[in-house]
Protein backbone atom coordinates (compact mmCIF):
# COMPACT_ATOMS: atom_id res chain seq x y z
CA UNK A 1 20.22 19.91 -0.78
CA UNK A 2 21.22 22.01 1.98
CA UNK A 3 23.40 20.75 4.59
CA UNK A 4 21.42 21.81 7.68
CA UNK A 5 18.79 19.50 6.43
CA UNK A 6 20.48 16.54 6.45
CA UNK A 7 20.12 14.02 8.86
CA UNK A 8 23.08 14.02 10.82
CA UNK A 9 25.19 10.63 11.72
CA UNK A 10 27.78 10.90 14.00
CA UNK A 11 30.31 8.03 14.76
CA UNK A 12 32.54 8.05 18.13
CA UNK A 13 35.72 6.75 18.45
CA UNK A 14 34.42 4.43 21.30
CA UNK A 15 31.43 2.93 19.03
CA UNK A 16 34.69 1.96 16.85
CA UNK A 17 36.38 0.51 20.01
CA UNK A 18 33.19 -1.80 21.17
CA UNK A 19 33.03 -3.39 17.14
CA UNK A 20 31.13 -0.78 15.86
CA UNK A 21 28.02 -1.90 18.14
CA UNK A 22 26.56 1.54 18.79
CA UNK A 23 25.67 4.32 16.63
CA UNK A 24 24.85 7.40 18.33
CA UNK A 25 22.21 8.91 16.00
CA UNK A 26 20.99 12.60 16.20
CA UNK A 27 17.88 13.86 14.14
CA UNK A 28 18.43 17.80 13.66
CA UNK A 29 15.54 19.34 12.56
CA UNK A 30 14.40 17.82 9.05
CA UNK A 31 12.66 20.35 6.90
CA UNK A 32 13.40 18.73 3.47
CA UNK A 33 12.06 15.03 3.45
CA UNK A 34 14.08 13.65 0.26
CA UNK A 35 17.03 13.76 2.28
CA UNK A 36 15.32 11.77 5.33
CA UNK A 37 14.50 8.61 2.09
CA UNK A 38 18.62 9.17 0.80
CA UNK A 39 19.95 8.75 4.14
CA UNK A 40 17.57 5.88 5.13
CA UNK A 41 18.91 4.32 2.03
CA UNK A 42 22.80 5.13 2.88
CA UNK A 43 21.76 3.82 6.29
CA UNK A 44 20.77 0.25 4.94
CA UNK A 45 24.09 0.76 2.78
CA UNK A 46 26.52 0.56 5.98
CA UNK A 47 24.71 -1.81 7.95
CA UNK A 48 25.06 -4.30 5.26
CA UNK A 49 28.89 -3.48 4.58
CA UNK A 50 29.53 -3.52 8.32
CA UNK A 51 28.39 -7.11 8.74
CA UNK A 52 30.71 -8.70 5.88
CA UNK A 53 33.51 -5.84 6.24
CA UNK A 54 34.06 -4.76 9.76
CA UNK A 55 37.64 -3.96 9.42
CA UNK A 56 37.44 -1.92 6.00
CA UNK A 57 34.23 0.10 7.48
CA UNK A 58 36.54 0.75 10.39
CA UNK A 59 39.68 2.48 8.49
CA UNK A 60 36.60 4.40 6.53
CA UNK A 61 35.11 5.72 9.21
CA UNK A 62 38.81 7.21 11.16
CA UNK A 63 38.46 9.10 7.64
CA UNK A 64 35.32 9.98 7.84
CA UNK A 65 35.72 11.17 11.46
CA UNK A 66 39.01 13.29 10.15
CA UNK A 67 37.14 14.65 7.62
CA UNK A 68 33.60 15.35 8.79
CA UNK A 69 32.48 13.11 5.66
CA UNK A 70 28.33 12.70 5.90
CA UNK A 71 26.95 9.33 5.64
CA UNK A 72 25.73 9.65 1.73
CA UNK A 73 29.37 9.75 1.12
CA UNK A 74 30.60 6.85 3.17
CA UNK A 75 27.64 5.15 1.40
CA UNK A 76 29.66 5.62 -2.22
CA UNK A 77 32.94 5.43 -0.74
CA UNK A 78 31.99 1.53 0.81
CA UNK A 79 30.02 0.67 -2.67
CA UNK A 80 33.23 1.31 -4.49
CA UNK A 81 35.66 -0.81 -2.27
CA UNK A 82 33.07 -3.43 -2.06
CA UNK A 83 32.84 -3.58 -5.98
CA UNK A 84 29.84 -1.84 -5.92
CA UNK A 85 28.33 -5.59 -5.42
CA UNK A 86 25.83 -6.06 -3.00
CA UNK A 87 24.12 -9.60 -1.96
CA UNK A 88 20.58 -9.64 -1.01
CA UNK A 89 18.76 -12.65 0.55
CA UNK A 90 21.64 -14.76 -1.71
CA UNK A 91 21.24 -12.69 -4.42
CA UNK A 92 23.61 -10.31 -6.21
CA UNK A 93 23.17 -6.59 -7.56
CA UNK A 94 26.16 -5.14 -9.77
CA UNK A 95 25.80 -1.56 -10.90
CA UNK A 96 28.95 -0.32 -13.63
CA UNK A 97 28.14 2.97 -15.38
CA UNK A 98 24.95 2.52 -18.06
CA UNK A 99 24.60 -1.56 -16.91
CA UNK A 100 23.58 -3.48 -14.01
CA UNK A 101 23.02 -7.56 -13.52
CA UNK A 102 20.65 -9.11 -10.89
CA UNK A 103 21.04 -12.12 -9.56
CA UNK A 104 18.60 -14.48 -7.71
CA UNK A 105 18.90 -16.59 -5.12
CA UNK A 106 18.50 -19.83 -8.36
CA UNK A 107 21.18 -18.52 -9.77
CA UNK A 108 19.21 -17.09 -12.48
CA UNK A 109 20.77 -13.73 -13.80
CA UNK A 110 19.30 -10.55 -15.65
CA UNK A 111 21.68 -7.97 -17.31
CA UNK A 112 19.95 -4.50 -17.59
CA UNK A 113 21.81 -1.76 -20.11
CA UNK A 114 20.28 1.29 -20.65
CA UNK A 115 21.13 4.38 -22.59
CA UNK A 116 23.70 6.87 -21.62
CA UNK A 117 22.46 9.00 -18.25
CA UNK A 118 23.29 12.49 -20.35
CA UNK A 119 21.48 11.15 -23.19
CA UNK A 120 17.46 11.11 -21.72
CA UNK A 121 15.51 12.37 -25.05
CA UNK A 122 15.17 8.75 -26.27
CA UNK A 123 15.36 6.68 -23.16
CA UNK A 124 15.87 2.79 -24.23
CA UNK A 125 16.75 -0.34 -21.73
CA UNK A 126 18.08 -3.62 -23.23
CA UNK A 127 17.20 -6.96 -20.61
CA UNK A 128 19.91 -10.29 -21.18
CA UNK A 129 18.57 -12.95 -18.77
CA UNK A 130 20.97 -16.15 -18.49
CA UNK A 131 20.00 -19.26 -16.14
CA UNK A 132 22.29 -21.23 -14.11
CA UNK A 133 23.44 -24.13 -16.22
CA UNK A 134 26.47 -25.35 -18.87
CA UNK A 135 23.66 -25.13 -21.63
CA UNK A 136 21.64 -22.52 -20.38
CA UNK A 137 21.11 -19.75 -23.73
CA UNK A 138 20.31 -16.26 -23.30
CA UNK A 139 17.42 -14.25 -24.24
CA UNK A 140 17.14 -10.65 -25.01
CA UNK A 141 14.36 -7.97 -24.62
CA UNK A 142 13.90 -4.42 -25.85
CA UNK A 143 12.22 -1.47 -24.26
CA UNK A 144 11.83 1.59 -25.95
CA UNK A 145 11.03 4.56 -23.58
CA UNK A 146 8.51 7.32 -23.72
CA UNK A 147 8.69 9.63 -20.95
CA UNK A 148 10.21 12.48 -23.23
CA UNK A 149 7.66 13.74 -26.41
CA UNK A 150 10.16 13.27 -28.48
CA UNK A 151 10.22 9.38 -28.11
CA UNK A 152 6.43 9.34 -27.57
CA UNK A 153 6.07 10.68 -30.70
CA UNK A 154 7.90 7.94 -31.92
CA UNK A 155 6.90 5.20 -30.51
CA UNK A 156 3.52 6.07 -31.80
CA UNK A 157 4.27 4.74 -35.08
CA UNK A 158 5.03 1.15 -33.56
CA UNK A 159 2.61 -1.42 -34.65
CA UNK A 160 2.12 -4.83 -36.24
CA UNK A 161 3.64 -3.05 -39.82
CA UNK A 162 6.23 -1.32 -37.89
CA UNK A 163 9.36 -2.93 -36.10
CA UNK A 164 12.18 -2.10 -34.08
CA UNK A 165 15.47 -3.14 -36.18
CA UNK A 166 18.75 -3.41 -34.50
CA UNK A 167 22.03 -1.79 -36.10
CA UNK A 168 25.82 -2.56 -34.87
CA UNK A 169 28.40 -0.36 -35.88
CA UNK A 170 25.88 0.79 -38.39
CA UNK A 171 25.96 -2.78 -39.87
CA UNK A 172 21.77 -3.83 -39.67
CA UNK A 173 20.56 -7.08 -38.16
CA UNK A 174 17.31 -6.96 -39.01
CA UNK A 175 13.69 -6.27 -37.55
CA UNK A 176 13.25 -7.66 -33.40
CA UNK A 177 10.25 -9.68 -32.96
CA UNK A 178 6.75 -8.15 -33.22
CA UNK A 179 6.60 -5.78 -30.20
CA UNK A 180 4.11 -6.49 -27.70
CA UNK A 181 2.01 -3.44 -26.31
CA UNK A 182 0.72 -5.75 -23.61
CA UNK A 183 4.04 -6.13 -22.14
CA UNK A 184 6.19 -2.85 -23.54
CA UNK A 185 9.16 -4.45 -25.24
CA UNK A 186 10.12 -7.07 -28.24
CA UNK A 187 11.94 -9.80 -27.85
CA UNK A 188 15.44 -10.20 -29.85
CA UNK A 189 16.10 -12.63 -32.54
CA UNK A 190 19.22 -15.42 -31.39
CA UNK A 191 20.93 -13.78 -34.12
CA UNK A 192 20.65 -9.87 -32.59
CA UNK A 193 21.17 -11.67 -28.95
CA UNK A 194 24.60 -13.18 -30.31
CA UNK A 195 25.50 -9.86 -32.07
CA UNK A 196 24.94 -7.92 -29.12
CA UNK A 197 26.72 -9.87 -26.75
CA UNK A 198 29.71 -9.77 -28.53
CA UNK A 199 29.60 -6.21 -29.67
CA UNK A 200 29.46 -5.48 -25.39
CA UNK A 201 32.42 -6.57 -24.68
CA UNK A 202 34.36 -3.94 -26.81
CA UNK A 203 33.83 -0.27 -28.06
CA UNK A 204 30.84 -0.51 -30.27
CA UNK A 205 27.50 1.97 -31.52
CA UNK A 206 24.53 0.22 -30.61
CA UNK A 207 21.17 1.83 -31.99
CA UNK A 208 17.62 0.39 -32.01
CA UNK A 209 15.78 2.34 -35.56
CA UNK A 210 11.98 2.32 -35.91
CA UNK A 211 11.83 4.71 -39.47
CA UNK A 212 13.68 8.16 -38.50
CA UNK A 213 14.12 7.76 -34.70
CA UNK A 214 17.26 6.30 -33.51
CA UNK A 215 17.73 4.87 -29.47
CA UNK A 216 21.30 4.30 -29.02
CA UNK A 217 22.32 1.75 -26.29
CA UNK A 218 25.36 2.56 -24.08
CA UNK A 219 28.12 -0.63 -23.85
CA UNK A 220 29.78 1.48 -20.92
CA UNK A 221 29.73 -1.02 -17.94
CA UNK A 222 28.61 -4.23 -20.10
CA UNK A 223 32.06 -5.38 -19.55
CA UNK A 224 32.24 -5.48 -15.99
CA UNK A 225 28.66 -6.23 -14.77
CA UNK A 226 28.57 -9.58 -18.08
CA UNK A 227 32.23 -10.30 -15.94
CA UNK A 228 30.32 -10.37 -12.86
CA UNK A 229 27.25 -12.10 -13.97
CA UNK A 230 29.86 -14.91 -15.08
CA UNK A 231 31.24 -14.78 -11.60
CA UNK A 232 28.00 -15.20 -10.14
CA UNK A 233 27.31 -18.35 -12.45
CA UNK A 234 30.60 -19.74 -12.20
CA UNK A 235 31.56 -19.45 -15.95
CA UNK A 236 34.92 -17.72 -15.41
CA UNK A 237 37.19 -18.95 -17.71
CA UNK A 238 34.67 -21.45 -19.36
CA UNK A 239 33.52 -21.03 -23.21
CA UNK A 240 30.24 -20.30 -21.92
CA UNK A 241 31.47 -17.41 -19.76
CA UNK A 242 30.15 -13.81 -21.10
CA UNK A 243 33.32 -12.41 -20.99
CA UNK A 244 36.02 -15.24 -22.91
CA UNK A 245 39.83 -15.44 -23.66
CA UNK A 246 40.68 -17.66 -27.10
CA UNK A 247 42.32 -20.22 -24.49
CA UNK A 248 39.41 -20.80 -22.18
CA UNK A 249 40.77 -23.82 -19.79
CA UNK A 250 38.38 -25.01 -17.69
CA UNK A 251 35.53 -27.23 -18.24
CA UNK A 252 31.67 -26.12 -18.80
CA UNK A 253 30.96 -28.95 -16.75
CA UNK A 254 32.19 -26.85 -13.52
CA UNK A 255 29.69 -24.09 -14.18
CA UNK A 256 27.15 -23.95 -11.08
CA UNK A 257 23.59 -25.43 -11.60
CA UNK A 258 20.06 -23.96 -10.91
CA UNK A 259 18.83 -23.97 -7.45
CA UNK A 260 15.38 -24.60 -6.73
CA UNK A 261 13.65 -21.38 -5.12
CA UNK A 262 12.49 -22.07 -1.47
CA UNK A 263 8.67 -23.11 -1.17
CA UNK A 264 6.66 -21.81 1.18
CA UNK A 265 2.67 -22.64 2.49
CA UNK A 266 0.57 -19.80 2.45
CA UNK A 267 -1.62 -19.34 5.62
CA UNK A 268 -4.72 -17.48 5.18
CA UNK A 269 -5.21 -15.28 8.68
CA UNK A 270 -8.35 -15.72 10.54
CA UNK A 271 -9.38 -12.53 11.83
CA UNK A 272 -12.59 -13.90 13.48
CA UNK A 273 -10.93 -16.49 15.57
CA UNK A 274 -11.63 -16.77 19.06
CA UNK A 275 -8.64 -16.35 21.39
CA UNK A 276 -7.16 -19.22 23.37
CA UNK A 277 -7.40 -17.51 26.50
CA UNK A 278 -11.01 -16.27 26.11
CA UNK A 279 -9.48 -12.81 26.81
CA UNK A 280 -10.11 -9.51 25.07
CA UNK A 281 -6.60 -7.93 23.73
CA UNK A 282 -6.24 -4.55 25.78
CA UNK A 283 -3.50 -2.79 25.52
CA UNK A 284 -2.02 1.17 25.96
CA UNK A 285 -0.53 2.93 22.63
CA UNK A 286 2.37 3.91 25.25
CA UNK A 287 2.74 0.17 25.95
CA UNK A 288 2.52 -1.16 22.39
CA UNK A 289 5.30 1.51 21.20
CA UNK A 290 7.34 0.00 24.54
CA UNK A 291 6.74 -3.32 23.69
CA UNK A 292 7.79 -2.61 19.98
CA UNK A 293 10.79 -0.67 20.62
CA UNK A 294 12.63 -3.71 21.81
CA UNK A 295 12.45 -4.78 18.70
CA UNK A 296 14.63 -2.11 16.77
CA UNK A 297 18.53 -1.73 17.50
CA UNK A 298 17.65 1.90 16.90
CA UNK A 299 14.00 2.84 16.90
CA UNK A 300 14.47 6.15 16.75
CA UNK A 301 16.24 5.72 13.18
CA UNK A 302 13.58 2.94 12.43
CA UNK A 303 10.54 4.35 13.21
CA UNK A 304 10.72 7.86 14.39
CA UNK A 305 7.10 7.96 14.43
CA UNK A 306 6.67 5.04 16.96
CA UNK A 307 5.67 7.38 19.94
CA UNK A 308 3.62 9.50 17.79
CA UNK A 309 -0.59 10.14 18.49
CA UNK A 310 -0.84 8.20 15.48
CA UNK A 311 -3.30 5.06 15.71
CA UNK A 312 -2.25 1.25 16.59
CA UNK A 313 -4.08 -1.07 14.29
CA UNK A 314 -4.09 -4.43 15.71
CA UNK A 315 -5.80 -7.68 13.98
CA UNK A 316 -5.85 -11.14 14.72
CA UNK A 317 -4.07 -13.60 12.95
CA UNK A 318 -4.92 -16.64 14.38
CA UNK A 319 -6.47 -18.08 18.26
CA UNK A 320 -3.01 -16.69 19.68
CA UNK A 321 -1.40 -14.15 17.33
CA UNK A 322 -2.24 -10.59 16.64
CA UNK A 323 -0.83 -8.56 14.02
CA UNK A 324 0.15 -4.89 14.92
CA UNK A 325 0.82 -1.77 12.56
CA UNK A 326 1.85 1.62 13.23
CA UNK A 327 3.10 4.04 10.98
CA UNK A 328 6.79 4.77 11.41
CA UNK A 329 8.19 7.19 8.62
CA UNK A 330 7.45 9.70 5.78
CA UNK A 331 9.67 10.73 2.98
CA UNK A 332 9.11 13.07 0.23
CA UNK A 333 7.81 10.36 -2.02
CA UNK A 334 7.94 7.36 0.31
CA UNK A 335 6.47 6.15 3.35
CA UNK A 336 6.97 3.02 5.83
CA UNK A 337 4.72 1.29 8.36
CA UNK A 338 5.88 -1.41 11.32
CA UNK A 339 4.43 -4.32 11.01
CA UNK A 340 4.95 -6.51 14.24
CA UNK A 341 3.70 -10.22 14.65
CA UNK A 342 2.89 -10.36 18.78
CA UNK A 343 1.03 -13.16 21.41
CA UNK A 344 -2.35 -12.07 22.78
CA UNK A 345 -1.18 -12.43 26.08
CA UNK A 346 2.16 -12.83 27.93
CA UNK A 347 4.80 -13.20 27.23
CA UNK A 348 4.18 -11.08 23.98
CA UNK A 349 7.05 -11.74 22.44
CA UNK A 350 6.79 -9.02 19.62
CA UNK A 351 8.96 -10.09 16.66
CA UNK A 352 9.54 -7.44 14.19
CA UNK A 353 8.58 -8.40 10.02
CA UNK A 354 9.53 -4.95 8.59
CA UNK A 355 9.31 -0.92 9.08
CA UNK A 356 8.81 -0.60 5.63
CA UNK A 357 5.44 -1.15 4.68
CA UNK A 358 2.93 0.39 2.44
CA UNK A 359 0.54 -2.46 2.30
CA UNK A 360 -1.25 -5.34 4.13
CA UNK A 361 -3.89 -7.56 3.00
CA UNK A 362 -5.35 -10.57 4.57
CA UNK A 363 -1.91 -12.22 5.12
CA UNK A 364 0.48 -10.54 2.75
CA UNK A 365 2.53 -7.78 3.43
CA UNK A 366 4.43 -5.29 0.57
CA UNK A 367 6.89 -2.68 0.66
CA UNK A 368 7.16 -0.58 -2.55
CA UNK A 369 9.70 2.21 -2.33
CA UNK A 370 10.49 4.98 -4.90
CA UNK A 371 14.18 5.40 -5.95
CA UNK A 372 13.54 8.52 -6.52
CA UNK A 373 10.30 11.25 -6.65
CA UNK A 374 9.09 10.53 -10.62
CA UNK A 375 8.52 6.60 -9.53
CA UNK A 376 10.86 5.29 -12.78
CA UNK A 377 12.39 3.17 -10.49
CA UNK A 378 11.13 1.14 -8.04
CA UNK A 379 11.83 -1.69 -5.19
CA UNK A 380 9.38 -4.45 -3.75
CA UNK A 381 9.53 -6.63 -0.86
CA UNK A 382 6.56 -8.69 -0.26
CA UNK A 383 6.24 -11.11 2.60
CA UNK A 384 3.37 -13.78 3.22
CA UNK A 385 1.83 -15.67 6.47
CA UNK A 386 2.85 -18.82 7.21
CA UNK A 387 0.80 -20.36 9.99
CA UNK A 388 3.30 -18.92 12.83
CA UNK A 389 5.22 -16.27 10.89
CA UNK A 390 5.49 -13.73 7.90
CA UNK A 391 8.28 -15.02 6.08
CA UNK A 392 9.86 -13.64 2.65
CA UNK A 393 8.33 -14.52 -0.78
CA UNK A 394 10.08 -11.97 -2.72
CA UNK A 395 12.65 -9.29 -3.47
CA UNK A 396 12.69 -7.11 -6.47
CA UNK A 397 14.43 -4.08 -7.78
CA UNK A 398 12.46 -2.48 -11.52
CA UNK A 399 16.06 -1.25 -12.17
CA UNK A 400 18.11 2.01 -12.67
CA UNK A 401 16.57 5.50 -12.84
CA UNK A 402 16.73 6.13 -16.75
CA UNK A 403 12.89 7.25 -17.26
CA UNK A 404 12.29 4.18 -18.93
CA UNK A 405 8.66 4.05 -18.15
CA UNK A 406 6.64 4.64 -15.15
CA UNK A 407 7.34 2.36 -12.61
CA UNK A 408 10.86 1.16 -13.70
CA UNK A 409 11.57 -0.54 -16.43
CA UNK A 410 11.76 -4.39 -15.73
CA UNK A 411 11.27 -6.81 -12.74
CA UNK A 412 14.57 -7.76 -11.44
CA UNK A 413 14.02 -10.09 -8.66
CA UNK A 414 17.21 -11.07 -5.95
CA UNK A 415 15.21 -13.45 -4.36
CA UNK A 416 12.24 -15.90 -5.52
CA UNK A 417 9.96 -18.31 -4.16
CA UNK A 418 7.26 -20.84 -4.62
CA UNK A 419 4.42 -20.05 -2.55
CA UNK A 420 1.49 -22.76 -2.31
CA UNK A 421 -1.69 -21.41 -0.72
CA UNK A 422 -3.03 -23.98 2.07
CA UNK A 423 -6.62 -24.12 2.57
């Protein structure tokens, strides 16, 4: 990408001075729109770090200053002194090379590996998903990719005659459960689950054989994100930790328990009610856009298109409460909407739900973003109406880029709920 269409970020040495509390950011002109979805990301990336790591973020960015580093680069530069661990509404996401884990906010963990990035002809992704608990097994799922003919071709022969059979080393563990089309994958035999696990945590050749066609799984990363997962569960050091020494000392009885996932009532809207005041809601695009703006640190880095001629689309949401959209960015393959929760009368008190929309129906909200242009990867946000407020019902990532299958390859959720619809 060329550098006079990035979006340019520059940090003073006074914003560093007042605790980092001001960015001054400048919008050159944009003329290639990936970059404007990379450096939204990057954005989200060193807001995050500066809340839990002021003082690192501020020995980076003296560098950066030195150096003239862009903000995509501080983005990598944080994620590696950070771990490359990020929490997310309690949750945890661990990227190492070909494997990633997920974490939600019950504790519940889901260990994605997929093949190795230079090896896309037959794309494969393995899922390990581990509860919280002492006794708490692990199950193991197979999908075989067919974005590239050649594995189409392949997986064409896949059937109720035809399984997926799992070699280690070139040593065979026999056929995976029947593959379901409904869903995509098979599920693992205990046997191939226990195999697997211990062949990750060394050097080993992984391949998943249906006849003459061969997906071979990478085990670079498994280490690390199965050492975090453990982390995350408190099994370090157990026997029921991933990652185990012959002398493991401490107890499974200190490894954490589930937590229950937050429940929340479900509000249907109703558009048709009449308004306390008896008043008609009339109000100026100019003022709306105002109004909103006080809700955004930086709107013009949040919504650039706040001011626009674009339209206002305002609904009620109950006798008091309006809901207000307005379309606030475009990407090359993604867009975002404001979505603001406001009283029909004064004071207004607009509280912000998210400029990242690209849905709303009667009372639910979702933001679906593309991780990159082909849509193999995806993440999802969805929030639902409470009575008084929108709050968060749940928080998703479909995993890395590896052209799995359209739309990422699994549903790894950081945070969970129980919603109950009230009537």
């Amino acid at each position: 990408m060329k550098d006079d269409n990035r979006k340019r970020i520059n940090f003073s040495r006074q914003a560093m001075a007042s605790e980092l509390k001001v960015i001054n950011t400048k919008l050159s002109a944009i003329h290639n729109d990936q970059q404007i979805d990379a450096d939204r990301y990057s954005i989200l990336q060193y807001k995050a770090n500066l809340t839990t790591h002021p003082k690192k973020i501020k020995k980076i960015l003296l560098l950066m200053i030195k150096n003239k580093i862009r903000l995509p680069m501080f983005a990598a530069i944080s994620a590696a002194l950070f771990s490359t661990a990020t929490m997310a509404s309690n949750g945890i996401e661990f990227t190492n090379q070909d494997w990633q884990v997920v974490c939600d906010n019950t504790r519940t963990c889901r260990l994605a590996g997929y093949q190795a990035e230079n090896n896309s002809e037959f794309p494969i992704s393995v899922l390990l998903i581990r509860r919280a608990g002492a006794n708490a097994g692990v199950d193991g799922k197979v999908k075989l990719g067919g974005a590239k003919e050649s594995s189409s071709k392949a997986l064409m022969q896949l059937g109720n005659r035809h399984r997926i059979s799992l070699f280690i080393n070139g040593r065979d563990y026999g056929e995976t459960k029947p593959f379901s089309t409904a869903a995509g994958n098979a599920d693992l035999t205990p046997t191939q689950v226990t195999a697997l696990l211990e062949a990750l945590t060394k050097s080993s050749k992984i391949e998943l054989v249906l006849r003459n066609s061969r997906w071979q799984l990478s085990d670079k990363g498994a280490s690390a994100v199965m050492l975090k997962a453990d982390e995350a569960q408190g099994r370090v050091g157990t026997s029921s930790a991933f990652i185990n020494t012959d002398g493991a000392a401490k107890s499974n009885s200190t490894v954490l328990s589930s937590k229950s996932a937050p429940k929340l009532r479900f509000v249907a809207p109703n558009p048709k009610a009449v308004a306390s005041n008896n008043r008609k809601f009339v109000m100026k695009s100019s003022q709306l856009a105002a109004l909103m703006k006080s809700t955004m640190k930086d709107a013009d880095s949040d919504c650039p298109n706040l001011s626009d001629k674009s339209p206002w689309r305002v609904s009620r949401l109950n006798s008091s409460q309006l809901l207000a959209q307005h379309d606030c960015w475009t990407g090359a393959y993604n867009t975002g909407a404001g979505i603001w929760v406001i009283n029909d009368s004064k004071p207004y008190k607009p509280t912000l739900v998210t400029t990242n929309a690209t849905g709303y129906d009667k009372g639910k909200i979702t933001s679906v973003q593309k991780g990159r242009g082909i849509g193999d990867c995806l993440t999802k946000t969805d929030w639902v109406w409470t009575g008084k407020a929108f709050e968060k019902s749940h928080e998703s990532t479909t995993g890395l880029c590896r052209m799995i299958e359209a739309g990422g390859a699994w549903q790894l959720p950081t945070y969970v709920t129980e919603v109950k619809m009230v009537r």
